[in-house]
C-alpha atoms as a PDB file:
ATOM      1  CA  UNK A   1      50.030   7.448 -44.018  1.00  0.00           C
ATOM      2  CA  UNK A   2      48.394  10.777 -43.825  1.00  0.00           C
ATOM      3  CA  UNK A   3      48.661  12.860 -40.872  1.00  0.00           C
ATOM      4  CA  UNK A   4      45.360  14.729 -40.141  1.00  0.00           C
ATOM      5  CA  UNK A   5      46.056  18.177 -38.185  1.00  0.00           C
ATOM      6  CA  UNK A   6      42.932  18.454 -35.859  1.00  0.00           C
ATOM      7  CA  UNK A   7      42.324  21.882 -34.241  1.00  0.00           C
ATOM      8  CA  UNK A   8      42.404  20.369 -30.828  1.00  0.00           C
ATOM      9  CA  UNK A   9      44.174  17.547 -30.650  1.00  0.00           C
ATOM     10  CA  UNK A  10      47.134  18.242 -32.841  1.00  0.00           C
ATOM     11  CA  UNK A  11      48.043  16.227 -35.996  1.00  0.00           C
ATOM     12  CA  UNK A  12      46.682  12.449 -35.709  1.00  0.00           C
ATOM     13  CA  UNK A  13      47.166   9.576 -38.064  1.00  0.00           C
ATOM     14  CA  UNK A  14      43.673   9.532 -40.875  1.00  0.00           C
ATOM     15  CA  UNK A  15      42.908   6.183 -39.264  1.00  0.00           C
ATOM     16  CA  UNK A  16      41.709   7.910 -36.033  1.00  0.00           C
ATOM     17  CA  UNK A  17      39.770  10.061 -37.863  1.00  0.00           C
ATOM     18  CA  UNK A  18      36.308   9.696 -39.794  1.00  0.00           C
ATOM     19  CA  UNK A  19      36.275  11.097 -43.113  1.00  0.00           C
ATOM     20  CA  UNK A  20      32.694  13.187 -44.017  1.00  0.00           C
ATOM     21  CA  UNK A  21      33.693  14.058 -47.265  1.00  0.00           C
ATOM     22  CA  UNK A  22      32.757  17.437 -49.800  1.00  0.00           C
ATOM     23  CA  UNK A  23      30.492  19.728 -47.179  1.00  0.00           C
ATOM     24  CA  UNK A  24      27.414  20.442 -49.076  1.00  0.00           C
ATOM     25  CA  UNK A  25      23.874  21.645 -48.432  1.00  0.00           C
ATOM     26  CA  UNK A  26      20.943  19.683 -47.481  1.00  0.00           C
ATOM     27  CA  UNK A  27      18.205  20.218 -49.136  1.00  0.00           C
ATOM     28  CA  UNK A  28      14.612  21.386 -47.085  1.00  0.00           C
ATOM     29  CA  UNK A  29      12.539  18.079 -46.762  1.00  0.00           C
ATOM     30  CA  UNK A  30       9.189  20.001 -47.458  1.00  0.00           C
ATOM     31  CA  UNK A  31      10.099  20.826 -50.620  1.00  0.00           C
ATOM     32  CA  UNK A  32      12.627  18.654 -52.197  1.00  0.00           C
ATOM     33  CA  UNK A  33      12.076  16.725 -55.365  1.00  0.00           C
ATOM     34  CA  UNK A  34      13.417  13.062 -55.609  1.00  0.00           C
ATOM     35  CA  UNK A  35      16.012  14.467 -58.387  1.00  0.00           C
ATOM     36  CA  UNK A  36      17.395  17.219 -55.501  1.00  0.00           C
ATOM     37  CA  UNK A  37      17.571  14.125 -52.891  1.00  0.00           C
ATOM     38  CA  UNK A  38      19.256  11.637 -55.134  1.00  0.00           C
ATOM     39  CA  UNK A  39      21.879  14.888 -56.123  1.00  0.00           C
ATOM     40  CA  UNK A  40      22.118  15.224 -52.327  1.00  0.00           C
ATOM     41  CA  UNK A  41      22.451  11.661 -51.707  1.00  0.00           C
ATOM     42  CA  UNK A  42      24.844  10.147 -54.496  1.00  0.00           C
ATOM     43  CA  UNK A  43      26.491  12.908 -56.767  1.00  0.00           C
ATOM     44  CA  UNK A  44      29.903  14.699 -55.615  1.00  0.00           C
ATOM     45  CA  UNK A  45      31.867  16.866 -57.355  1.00  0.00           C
ATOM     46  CA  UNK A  46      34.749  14.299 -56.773  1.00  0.00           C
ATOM     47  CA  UNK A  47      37.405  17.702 -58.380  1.00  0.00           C
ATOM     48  CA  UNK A  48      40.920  17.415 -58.833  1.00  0.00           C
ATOM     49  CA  UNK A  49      42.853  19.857 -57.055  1.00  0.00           C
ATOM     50  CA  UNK A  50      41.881  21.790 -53.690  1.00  0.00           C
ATOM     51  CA  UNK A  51      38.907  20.587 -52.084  1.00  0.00           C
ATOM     52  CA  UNK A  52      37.878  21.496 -48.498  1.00  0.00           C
ATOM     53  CA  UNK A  53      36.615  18.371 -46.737  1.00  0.00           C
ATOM     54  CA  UNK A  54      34.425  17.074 -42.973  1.00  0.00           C
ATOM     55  CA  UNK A  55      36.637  15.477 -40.493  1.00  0.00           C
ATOM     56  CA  UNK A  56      35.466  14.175 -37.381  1.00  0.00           C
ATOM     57  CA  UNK A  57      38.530  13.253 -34.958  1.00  0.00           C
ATOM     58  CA  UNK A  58      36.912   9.938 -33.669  1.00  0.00           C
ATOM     59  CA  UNK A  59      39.490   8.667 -31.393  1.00  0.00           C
ATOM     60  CA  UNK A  60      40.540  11.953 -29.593  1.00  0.00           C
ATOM     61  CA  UNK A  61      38.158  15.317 -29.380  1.00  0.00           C
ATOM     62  CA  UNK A  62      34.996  13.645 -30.530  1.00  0.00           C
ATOM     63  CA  UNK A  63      34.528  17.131 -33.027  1.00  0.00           C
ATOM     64  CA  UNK A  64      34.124  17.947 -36.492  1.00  0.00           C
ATOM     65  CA  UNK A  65      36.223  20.084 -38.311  1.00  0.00           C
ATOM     66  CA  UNK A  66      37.328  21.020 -41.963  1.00  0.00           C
ATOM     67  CA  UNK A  67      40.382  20.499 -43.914  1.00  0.00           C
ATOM     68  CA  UNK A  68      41.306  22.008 -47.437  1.00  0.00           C
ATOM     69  CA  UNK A  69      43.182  18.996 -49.150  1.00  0.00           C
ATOM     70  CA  UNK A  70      44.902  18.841 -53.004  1.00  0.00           C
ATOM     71  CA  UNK A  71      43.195  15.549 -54.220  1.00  0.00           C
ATOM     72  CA  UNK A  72      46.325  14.535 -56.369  1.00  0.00           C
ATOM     73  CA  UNK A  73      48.835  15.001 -54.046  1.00  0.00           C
ATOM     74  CA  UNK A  74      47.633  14.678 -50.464  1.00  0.00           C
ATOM     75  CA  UNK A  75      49.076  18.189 -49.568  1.00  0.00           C
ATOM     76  CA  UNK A  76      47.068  20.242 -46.737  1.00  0.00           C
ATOM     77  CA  UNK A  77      46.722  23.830 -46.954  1.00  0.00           C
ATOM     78  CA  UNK A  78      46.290  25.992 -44.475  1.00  0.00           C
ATOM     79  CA  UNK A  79      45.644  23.206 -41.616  1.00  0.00           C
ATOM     80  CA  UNK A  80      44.411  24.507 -38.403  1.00  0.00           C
ATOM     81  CA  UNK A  81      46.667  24.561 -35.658  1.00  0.00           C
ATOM     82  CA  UNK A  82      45.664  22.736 -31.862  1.00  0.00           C
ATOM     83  CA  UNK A  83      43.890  25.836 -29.961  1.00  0.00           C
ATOM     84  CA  UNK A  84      42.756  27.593 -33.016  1.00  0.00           C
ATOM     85  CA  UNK A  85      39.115  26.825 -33.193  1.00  0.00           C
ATOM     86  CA  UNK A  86      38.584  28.549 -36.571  1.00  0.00           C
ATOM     87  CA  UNK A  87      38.432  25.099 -38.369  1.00  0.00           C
ATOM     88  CA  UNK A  88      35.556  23.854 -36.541  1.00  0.00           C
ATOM     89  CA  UNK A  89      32.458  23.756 -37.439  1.00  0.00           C
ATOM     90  CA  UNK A  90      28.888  22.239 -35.258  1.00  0.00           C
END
C-alpha cells in the first residue's frame, strides 16, 4: 500500500487518489504536427529514479497536486505537508 501525502487532506491511501502521471506540456493545437500530438499523446519518459508526478485526491479535496516519487523504490521526497499549498498546482 502506498500512502499518498496530499497537501490538504493529509496522507491518504493511492486508492483514493487518481494518478495523472509525468506533467508535461501540451502542445498549441494551431500548430501542432501529428508527430508532436502522438509524442504528447503516447510517449513518456517512463525514468528510473526521481520523477515528479499529477495527483488528484479524488475521494477527499477534489485538487490536484504534485508528488516527486523514486520509481524503484516507492520513496517520496519532499511530500507536502496538509496546509502547505506549495504542492498544488490548477
Amino acid at each position: 500500500m502506498l500512502l499518498v501525502p496530499c497537501p490538504n487532506c493529509g496522507p491518504r491511501n493511492a486508492s483514493d487518489m487518481s494518478y495523472g502521471g509525468e506533467p508535461h506540456s501540451r502542445p498549441d493545437p494551431n500548430t501542432a504536427s501529428p508527430e508532436q500530438w502522438r509524442t504528447y499523446l503516447y510517449l513518456r519518459d517512463n525514468e528510473s529514479g526521481w520523477i515528479t508526478e499529477k495527483w488528484y485526491c479524488s475521494s477527499g479535496c477534489r485538487k490536484h497536486f504534485k508528488l516527486e516519487r523514486h520509481t524503484l523504490t516507492g520513496e517520496l521526497r519532499n511530500p507536502p505537508l496538509p496546509g502547505n499549498k506549495t504542492g498544488g498546482h490548477k
